[in-house]
Protein backbone atom coordinates (compact mmCIF):
# COMPACT_ATOMS: atom_id res chain seq x y z
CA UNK A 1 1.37 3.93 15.38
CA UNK A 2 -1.33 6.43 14.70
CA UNK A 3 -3.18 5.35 10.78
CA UNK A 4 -2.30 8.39 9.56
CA UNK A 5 1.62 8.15 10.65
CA UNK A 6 0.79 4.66 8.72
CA UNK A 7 -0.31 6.35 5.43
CA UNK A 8 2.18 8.99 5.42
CA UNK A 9 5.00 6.27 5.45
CA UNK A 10 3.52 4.46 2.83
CA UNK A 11 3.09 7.09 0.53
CA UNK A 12 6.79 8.03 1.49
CA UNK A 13 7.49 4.28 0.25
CA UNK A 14 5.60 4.79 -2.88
CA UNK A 15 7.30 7.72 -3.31
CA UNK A 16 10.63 6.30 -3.13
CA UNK A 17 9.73 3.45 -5.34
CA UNK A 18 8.80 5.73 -7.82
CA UNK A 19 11.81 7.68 -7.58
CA UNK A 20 14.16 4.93 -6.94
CA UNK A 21 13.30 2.40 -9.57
CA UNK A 22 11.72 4.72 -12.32
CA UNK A 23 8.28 2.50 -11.55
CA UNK A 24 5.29 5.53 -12.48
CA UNK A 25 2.77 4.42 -10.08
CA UNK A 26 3.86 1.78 -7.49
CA UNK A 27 0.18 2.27 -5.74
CA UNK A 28 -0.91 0.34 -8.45
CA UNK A 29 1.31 -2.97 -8.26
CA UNK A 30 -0.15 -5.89 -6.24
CA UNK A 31 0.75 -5.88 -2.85
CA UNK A 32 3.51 -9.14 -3.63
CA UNK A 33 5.11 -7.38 -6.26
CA UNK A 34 5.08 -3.65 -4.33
CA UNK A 35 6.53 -5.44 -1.42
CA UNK A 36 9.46 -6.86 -3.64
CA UNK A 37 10.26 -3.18 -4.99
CA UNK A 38 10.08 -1.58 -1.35
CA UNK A 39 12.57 -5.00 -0.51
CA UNK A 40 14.77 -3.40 -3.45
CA UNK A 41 14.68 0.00 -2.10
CA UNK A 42 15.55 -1.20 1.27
CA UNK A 43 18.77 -3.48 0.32
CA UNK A 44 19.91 -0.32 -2.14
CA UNK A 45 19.65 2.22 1.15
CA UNK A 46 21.30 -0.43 3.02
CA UNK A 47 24.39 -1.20 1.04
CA UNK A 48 24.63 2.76 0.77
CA UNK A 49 23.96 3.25 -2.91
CA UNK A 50 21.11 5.31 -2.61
CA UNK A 51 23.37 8.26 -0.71
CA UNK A 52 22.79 9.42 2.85
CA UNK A 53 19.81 6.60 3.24
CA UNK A 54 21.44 3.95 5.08
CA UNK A 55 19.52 2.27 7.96
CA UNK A 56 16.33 3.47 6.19
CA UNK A 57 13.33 2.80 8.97
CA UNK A 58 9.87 3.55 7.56
């Protein structure tokens, strides 16, 4: 993976954990508790809740 595909994707994360879970400015959580949120993310695409994001791969 090319860095930049890498830094795109992760502002697409932060992005969603922004959007997602009403957090202002995931960039600035440490890296434990941003990996929890994107975890949180992840199971709500999974179990469908978050609409047409099921099997979310990032």
């Amino acid at each position: 993976m090319h860095f930049s595909d890498t830094k795109d994707n992760v502002l697409k994360m932060d992005a969603m954990i922004s959007h997602f879970l009403h957090i202002p400015f995931p960039e600035e959580l440490p890296d434990t508790v941003w990996a929890q949120k994107w975890a949180q993310v992840k199971f709500l695409a999974d179990k469908g809740i978050l609409g047409n994001f099921k099997g979310l791969q990032l």
